[in-house]
Protein backbone atom coordinates (compact mmCIF):
# COMPACT_ATOMS: atom_id res chain seq x y z
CA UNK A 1 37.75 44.33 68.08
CA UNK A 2 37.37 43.31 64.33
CA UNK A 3 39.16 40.38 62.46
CA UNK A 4 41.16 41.41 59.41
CA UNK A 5 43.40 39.45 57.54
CA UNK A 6 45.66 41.71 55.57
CA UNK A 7 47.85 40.67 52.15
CA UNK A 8 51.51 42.23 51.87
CA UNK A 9 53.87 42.11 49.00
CA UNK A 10 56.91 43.35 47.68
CA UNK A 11 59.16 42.69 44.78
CA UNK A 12 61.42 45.96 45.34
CA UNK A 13 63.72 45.52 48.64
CA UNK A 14 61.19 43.05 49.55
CA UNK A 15 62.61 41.31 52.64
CA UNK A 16 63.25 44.81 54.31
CA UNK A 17 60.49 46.23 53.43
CA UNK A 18 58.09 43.77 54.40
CA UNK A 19 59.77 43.48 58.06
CA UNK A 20 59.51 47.66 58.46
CA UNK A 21 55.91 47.14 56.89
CA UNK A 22 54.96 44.84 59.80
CA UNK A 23 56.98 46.76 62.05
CA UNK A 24 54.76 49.79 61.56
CA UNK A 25 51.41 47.96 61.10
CA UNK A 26 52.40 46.63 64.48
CA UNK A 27 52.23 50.34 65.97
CA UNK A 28 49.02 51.09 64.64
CA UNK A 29 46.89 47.71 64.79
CA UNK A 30 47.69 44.29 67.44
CA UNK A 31 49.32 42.01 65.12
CA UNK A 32 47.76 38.94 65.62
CA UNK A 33 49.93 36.10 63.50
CA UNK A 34 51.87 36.30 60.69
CA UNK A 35 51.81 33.69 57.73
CA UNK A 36 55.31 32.09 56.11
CA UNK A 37 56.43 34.24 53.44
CA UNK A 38 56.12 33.10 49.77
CA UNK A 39 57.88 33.67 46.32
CA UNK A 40 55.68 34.22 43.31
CA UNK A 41 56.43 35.79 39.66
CA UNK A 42 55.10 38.94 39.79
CA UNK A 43 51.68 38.80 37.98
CA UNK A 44 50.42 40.93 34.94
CA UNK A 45 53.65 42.44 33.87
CA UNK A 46 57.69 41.46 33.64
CA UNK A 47 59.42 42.35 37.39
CA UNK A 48 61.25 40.98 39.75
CA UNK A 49 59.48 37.88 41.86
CA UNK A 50 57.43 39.51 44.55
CA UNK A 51 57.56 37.79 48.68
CA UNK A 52 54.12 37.72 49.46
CA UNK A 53 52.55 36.85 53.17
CA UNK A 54 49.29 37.80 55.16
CA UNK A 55 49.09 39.03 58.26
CA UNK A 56 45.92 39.05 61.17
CA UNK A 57 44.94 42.12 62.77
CA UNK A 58 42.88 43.32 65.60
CA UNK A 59 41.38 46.81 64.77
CA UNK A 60 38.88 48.91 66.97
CA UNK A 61 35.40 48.21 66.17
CA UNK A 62 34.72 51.56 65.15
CA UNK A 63 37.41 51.72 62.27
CA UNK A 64 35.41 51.19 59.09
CA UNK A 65 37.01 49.31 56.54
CA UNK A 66 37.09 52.79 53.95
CA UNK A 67 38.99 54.08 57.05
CA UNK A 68 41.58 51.05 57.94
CA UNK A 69 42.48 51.12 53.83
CA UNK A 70 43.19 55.05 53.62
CA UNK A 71 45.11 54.40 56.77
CA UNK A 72 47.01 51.71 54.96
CA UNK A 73 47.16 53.72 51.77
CA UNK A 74 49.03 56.32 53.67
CA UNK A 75 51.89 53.96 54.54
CA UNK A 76 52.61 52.21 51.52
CA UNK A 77 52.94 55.79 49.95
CA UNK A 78 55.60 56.17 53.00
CA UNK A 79 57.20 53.29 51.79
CA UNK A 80 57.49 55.00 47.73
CA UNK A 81 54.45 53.97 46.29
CA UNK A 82 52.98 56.83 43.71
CA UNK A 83 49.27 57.87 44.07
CA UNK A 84 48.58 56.74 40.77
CA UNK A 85 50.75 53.52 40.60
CA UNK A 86 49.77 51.24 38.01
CA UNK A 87 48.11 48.23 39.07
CA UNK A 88 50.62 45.88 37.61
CA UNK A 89 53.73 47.24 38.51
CA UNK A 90 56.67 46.75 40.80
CA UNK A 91 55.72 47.72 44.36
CA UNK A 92 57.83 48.61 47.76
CA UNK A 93 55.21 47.70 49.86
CA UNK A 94 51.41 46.95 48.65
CA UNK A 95 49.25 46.01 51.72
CA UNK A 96 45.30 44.94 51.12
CA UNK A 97 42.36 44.08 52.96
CA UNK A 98 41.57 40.61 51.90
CA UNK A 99 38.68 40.15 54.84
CA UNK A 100 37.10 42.19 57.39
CA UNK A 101 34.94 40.00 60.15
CA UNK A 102 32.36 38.65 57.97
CA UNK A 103 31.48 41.75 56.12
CA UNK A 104 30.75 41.20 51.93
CA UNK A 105 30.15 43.86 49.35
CA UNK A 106 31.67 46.80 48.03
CA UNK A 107 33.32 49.81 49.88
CA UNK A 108 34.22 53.49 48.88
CA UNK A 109 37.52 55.89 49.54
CA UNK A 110 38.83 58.95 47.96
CA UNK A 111 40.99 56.14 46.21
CA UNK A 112 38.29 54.42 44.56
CA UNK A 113 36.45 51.00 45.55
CA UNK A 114 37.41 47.74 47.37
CA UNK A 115 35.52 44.37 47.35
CA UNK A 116 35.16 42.43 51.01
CA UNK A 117 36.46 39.60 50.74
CA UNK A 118 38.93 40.41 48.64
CA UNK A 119 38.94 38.17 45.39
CA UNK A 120 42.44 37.71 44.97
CA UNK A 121 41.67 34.96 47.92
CA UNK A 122 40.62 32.25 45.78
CA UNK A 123 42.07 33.21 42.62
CA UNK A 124 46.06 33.18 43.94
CA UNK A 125 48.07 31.43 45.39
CA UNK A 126 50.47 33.87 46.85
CA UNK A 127 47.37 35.03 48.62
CA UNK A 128 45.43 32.07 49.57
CA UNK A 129 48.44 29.86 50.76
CA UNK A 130 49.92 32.01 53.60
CA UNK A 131 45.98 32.93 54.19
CA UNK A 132 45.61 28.94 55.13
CA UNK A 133 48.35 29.05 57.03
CA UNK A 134 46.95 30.89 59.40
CA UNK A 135 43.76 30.61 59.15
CA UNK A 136 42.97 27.09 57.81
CA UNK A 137 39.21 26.95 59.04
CA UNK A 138 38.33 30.21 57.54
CA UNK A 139 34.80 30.37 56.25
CA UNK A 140 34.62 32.29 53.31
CA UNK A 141 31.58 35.18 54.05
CA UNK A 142 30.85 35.49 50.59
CA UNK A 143 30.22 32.10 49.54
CA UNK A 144 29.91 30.37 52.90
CA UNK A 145 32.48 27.51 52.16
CA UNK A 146 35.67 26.97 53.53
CA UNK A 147 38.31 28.94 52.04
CA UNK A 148 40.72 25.33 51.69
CA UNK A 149 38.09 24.42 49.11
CA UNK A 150 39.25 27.37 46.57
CA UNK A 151 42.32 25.20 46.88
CA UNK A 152 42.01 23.61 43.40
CA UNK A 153 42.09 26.99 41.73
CA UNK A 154 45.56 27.55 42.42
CA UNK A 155 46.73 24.58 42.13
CA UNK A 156 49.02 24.97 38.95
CA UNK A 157 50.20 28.37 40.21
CA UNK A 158 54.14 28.86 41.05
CA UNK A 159 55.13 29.00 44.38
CA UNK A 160 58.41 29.26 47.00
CA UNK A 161 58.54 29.07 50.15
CA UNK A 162 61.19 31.99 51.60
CA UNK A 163 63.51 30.58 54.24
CA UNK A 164 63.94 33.18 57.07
């Protein structure tokens, strides 16, 4: 089985439809662990705050990572995200592969391309901070370091904690 970690956010409903986002990424994949859930400003445009939290997945080994992100493609649009959604723009549910095993470069869908490892990672903290939580020895694939030393670029980034 391969290692994903997986980013979700919402700023639209967020707290419900984060919990049915898990809830149905819990049919289709073994949910693994589940970071706290953070408030951040929502980035690149003026929204409501987005709730932002990763999660770790088991997926079979022979689900590529073109075909895990058309799968997850498929349910944010159930959740009322457009096909051609701006990328800075309120969101009901927005769900990405940050990392897949150890696997670095760049990867193709019908949607365009994707980067492995993600690099939102070390450039935010509503992505890197629930990341840690869970995974604080993470090496990053890319770079080879461990991901708690990206640390200092976030560090004057805004940042809640939600309280379940």
């Amino acid at each position: 089985m391969a290692r994903v970690f997986l980013g979700l956010g919402s700023n639209l409903n967020a707290q419900e439809n984060l919990t049915a986002g898990i809830q149905r990424l819990g049919n289709d994949f073994a949910v693994i662990n589940e970071s706290p859930w953070y408030r951040s400003p929502a980035l690149g445009f003026d929204g409501p705050e987005f709730i932002n939290l990763v999660l770790e997945i088991r997926v079979d080994d022979g689900l590529s990572p073109e075909a895990l992100s058309q799968q997850l493609k498929k349910i944010e649009m159930d959740f009322g995200r457009a096909a051609n959604a701006v990328k800075y723009s309120s969101r009901h549910l927005d769900i990405d592969i940050l990392l897949f095993d150890q696997l670095v470069g760049e990867f193709s869908t019908g949607n365009g391309t994707f980067t492995l490892p993600r690099e939102d990672i070390w450039r935010y903290a509503f992505v890197l901070t629930p990341l840690l939580d869970i995974a604080p020895d993470l090496i990053c694939p890319k770079y080879q370091k461990s991901l708690s030393e990206f640390k200092e670029n976030i560090q004057n980034q805004s940042l809640a904690l939600v309280e379940n």
